[in-house]
C-alpha atoms as a PDB file:
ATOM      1  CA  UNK A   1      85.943-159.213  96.583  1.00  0.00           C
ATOM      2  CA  UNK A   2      83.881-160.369  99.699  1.00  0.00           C
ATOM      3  CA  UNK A   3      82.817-163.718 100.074  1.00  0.00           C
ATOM      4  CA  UNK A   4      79.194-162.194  99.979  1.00  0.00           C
ATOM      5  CA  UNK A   5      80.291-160.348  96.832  1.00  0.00           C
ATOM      6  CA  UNK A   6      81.450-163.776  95.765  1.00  0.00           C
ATOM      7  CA  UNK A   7      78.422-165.538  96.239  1.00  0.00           C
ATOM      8  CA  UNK A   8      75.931-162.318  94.945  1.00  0.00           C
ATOM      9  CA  UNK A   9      78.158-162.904  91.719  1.00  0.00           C
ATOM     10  CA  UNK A  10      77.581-166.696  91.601  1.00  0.00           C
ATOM     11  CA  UNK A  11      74.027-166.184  92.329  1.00  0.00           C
ATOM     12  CA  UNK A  12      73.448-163.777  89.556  1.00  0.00           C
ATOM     13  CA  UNK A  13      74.808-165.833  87.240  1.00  0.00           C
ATOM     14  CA  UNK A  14      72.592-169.065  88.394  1.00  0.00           C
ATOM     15  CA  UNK A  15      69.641-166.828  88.329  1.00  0.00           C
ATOM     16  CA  UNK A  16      69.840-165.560  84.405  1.00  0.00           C
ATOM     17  CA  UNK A  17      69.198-167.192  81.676  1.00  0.00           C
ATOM     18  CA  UNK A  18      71.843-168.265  78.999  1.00  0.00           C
ATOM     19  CA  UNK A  19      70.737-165.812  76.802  1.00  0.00           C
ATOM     20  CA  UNK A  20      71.338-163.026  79.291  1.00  0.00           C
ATOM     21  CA  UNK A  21      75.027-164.194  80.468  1.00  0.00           C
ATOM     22  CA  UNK A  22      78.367-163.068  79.559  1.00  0.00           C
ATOM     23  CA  UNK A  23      81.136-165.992  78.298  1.00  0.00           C
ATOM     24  CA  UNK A  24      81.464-168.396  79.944  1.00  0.00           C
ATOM     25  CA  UNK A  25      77.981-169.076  80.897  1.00  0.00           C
ATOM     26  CA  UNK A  26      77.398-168.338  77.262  1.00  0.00           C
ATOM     27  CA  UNK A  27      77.630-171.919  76.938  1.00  0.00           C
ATOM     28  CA  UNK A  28      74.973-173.725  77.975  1.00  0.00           C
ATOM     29  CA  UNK A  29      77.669-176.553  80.098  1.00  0.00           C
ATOM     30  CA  UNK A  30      79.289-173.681  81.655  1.00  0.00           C
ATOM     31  CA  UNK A  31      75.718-172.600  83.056  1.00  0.00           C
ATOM     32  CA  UNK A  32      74.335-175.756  84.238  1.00  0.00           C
ATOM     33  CA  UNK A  33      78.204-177.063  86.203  1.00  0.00           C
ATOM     34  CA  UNK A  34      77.788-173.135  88.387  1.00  0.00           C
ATOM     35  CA  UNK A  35      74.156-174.197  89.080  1.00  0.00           C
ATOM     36  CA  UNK A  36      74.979-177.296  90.057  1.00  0.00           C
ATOM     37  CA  UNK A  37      78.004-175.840  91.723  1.00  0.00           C
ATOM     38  CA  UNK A  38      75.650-173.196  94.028  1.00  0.00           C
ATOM     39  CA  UNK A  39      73.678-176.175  95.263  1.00  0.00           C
ATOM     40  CA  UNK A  40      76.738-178.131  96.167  1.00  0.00           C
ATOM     41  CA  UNK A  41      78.582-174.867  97.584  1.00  0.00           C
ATOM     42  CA  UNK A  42      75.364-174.354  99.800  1.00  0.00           C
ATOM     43  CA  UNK A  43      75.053-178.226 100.509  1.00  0.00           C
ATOM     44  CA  UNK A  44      78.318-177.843 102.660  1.00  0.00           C
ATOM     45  CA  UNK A  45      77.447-174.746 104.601  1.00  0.00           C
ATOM     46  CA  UNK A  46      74.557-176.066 105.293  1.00  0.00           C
ATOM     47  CA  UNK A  47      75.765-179.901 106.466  1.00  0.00           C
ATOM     48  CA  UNK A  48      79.087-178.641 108.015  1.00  0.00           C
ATOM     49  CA  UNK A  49      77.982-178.272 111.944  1.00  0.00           C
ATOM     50  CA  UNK A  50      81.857-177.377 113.055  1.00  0.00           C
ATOM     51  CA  UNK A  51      85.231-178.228 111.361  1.00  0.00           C
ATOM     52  CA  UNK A  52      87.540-180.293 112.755  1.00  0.00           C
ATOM     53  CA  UNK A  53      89.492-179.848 116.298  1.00  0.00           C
ATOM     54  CA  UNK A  54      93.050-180.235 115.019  1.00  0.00           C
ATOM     55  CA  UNK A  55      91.964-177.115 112.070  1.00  0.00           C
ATOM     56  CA  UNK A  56      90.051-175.279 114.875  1.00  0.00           C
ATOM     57  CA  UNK A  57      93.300-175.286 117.009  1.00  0.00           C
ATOM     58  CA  UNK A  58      95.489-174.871 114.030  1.00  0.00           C
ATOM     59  CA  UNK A  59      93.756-171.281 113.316  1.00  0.00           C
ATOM     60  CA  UNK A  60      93.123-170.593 117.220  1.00  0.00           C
ATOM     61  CA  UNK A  61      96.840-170.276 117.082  1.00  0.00           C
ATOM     62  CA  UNK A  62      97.226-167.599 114.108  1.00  0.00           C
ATOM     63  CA  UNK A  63      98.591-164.600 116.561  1.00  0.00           C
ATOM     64  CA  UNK A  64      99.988-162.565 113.432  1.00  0.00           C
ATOM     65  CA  UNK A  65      97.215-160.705 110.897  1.00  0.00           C
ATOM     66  CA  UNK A  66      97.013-162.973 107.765  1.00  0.00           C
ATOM     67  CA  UNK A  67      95.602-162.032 103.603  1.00  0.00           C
ATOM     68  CA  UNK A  68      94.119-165.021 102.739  1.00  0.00           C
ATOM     69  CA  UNK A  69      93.694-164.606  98.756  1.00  0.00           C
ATOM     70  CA  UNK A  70      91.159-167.369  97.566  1.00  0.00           C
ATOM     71  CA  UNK A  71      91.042-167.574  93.861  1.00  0.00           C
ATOM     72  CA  UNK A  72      88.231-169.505  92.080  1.00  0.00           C
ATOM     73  CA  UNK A  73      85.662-169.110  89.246  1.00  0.00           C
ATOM     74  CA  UNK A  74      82.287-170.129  89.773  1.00  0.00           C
ATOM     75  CA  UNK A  75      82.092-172.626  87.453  1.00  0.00           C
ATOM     76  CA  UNK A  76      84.560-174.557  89.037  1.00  0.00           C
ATOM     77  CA  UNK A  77      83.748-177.812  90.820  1.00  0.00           C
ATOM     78  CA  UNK A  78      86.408-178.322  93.065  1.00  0.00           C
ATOM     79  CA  UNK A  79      85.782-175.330  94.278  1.00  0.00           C
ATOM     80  CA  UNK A  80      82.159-175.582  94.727  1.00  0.00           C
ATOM     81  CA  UNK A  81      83.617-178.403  97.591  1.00  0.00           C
ATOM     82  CA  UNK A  82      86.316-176.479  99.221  1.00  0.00           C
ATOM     83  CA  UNK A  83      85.552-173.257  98.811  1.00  0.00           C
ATOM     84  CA  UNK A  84      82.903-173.395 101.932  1.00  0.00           C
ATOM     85  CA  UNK A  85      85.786-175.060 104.294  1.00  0.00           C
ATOM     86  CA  UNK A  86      88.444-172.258 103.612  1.00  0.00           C
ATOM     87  CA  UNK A  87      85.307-169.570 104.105  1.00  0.00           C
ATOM     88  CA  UNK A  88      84.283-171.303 107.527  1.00  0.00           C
ATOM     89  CA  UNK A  89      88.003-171.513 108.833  1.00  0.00           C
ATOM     90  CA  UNK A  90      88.221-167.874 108.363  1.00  0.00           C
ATOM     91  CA  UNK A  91      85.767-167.251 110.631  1.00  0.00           C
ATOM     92  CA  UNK A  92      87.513-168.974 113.477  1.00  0.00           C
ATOM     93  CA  UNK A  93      90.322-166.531 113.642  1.00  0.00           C
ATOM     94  CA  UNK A  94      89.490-162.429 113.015  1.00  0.00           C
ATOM     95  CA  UNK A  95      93.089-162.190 112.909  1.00  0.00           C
ATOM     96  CA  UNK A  96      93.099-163.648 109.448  1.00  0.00           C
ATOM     97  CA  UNK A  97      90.988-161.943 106.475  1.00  0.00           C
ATOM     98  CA  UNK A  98      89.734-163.665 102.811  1.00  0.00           C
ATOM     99  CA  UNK A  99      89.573-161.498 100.091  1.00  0.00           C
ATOM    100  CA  UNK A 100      87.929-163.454  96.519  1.00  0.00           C
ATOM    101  CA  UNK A 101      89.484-163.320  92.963  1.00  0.00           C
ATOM    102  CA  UNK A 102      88.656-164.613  90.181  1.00  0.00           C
ATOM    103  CA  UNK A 103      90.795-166.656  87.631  1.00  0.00           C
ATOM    104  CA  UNK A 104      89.712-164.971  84.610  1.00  0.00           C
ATOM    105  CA  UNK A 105      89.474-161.616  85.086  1.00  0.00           C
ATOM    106  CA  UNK A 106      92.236-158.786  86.561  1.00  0.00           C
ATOM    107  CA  UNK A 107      94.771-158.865  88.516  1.00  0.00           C
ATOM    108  CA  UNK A 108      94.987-162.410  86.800  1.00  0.00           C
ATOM    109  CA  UNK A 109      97.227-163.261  90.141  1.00  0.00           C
ATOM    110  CA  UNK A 110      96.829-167.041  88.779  1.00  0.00           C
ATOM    111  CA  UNK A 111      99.308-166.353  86.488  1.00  0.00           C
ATOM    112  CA  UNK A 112     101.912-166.231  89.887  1.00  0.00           C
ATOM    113  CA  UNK A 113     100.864-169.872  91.345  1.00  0.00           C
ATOM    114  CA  UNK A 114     100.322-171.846  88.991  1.00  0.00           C
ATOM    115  CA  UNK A 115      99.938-175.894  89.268  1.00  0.00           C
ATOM    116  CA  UNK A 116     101.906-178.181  87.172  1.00  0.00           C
ATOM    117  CA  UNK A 117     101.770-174.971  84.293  1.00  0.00           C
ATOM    118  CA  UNK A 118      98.472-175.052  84.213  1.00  0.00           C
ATOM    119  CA  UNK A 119      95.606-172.129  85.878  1.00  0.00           C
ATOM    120  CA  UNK A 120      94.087-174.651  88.564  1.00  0.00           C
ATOM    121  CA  UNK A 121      91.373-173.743  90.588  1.00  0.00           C
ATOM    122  CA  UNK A 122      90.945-173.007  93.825  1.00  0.00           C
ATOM    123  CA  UNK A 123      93.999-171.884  94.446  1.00  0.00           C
ATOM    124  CA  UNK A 124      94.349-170.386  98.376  1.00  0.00           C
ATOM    125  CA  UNK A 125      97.795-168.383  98.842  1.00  0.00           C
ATOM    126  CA  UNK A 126      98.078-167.071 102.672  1.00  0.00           C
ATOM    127  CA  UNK A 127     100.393-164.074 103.045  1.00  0.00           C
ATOM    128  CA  UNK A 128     101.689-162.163 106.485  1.00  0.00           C
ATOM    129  CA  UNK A 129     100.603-158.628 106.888  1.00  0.00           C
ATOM    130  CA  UNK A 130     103.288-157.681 105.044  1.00  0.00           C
ATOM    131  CA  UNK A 131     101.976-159.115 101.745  1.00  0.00           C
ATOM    132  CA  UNK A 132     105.058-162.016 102.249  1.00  0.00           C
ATOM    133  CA  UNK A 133     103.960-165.269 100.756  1.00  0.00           C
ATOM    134  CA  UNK A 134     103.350-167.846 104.291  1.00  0.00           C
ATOM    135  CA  UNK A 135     101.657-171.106 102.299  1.00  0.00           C
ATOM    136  CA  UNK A 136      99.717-171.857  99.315  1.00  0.00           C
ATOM    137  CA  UNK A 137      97.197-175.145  98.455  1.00  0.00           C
ATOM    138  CA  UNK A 138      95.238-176.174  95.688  1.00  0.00           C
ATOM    139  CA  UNK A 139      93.644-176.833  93.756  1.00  0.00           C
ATOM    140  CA  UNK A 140      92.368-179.733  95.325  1.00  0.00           C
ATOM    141  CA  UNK A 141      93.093-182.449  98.455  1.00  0.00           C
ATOM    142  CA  UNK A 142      95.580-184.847  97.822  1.00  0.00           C
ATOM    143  CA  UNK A 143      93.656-188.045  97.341  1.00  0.00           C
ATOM    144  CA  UNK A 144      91.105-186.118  94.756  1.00  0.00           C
ATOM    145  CA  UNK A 145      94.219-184.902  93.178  1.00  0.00           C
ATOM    146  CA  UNK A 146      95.528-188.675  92.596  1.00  0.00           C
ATOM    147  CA  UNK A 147      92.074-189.794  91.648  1.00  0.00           C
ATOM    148  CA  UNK A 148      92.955-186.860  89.025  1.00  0.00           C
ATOM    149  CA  UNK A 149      95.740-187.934  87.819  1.00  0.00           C
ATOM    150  CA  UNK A 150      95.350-191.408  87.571  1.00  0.00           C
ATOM    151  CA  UNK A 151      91.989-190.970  85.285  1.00  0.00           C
ATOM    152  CA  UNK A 152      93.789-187.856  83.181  1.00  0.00           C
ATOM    153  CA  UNK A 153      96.606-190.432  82.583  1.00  0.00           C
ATOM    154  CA  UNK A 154      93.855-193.214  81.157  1.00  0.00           C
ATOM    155  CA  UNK A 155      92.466-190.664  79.468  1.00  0.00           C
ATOM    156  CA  UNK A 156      89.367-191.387  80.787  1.00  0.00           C
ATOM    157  CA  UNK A 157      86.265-189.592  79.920  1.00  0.00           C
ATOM    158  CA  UNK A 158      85.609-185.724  81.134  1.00  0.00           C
ATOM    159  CA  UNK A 159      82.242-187.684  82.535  1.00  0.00           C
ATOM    160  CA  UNK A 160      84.140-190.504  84.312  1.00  0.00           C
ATOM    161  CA  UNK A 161      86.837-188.189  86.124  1.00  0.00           C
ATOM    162  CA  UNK A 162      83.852-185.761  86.641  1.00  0.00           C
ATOM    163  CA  UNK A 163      82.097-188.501  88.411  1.00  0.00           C
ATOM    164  CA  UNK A 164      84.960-189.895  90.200  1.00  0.00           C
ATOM    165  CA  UNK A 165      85.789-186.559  91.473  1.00  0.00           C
ATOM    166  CA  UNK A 166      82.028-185.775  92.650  1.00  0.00           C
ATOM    167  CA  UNK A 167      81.861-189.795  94.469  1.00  0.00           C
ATOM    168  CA  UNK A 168      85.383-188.565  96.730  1.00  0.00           C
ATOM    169  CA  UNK A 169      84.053-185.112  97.618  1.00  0.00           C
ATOM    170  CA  UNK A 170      80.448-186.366  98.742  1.00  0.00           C
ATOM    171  CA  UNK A 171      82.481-189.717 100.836  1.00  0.00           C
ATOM    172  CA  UNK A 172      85.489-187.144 102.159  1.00  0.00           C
ATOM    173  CA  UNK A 173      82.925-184.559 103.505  1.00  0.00           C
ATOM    174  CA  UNK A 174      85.437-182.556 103.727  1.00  0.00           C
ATOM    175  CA  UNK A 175      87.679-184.146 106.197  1.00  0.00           C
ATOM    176  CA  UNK A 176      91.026-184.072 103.684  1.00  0.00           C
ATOM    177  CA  UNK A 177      90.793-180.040 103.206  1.00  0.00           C
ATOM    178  CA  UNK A 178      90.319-179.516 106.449  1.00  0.00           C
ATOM    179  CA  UNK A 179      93.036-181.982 107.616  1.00  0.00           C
ATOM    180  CA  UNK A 180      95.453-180.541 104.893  1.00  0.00           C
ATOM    181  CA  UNK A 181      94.443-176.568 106.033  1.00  0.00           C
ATOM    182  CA  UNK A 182      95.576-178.018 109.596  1.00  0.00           C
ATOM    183  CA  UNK A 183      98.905-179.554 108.401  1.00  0.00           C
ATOM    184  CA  UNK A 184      99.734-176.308 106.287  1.00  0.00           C
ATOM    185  CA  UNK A 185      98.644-173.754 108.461  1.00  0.00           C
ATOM    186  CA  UNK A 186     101.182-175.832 111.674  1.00  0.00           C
ATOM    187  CA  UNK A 187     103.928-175.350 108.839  1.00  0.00           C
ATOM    188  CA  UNK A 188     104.147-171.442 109.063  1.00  0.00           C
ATOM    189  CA  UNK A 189     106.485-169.378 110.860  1.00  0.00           C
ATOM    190  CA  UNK A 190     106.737-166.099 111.294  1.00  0.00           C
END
């Protein structure tokens, strides 16, 4: 899907009531984390005035078509922070187009990239025109990720790492996606 079918899909779901939605949303947790999610989604298109130079240059110098495959779920918060930064570094480049999946439904391509075992989301796989797997990143930045681990490891709270997570994102601004989009994108050859 588009990234405008993307977000018409998010919206819809934000916009109904939880009698009205289909599982997940079914559940009233599920509803409230994608409407929180829109706002924050929206928060960084709307606060992000240009990305950074060194991931400006980094996609100036994409001379080869690239299939960027971005696969999230609404619900998802860490998402809901990168998703706008991989969206806006698209448009710096026509050379490279961003198609939208989603985790839980068909082609289930999550099921090929998975993280640690486990069906982490966003997940961003870049491929040359040839549908030949370049790079992949996700589901989060590095630091976040750590943050991650260390409070899975306590087994802290879904609150506190929910929290924790939500503090980094709003402090980062999205300086560590955009720095990590830069290091990965330097690392392909083709």
């Amino acid at each position: 899907m588009t990234f405008q079918e993307y977000t018409d899909y998010f919206q819809q779901i934000t916009s109904k009531s939880i009698n009205e939605q289909l599982p997940p949303y079914t559940k009233e947790a599920y509803l409230e984390y994608t409407r929180h999610n829109w706002e924050q989604m929206n928060r960084w298109f709307n606060e992000t005035n240009e990305l950074s130079a060194p991931l400006r240059k980094a996609l100036e110098n994409i001379t080869s078509p690239q299939q960027w495959i971005l696969i999230t779920e609404p619900w998802c918060g860490d998402a809901a922070h990168n998703v706008p930064f991989i969206e806006m570094a698209t448009r710096i480049n026509s050379l490279i187009s961003l198609s939208y999946e989603l985790r839980d439904t068909e082609p289930y391509r999550i099921n090929q990239y998975l993280t640690n075992g486990g069906k982490s989301i966003p997940k961003l796989i870049i491929k040359n025109s040839n549908g030949i797997d370049l790079a992949q990143w996700g589901p989060r930045p590095a630091d976040c990720q750590k943050i991650y681990s260390d409070l899975a490891n306590e087994k802290a709270s879904f609150d506190k790492i929910k929290s924790s997570i939500l503090n980094w994102y709003d402090a980062n601004k999205g300086q560590d996606i955009q720095k990590e989009l830069a290091q990965l994108l330097s690392t392909i050859v083709e």
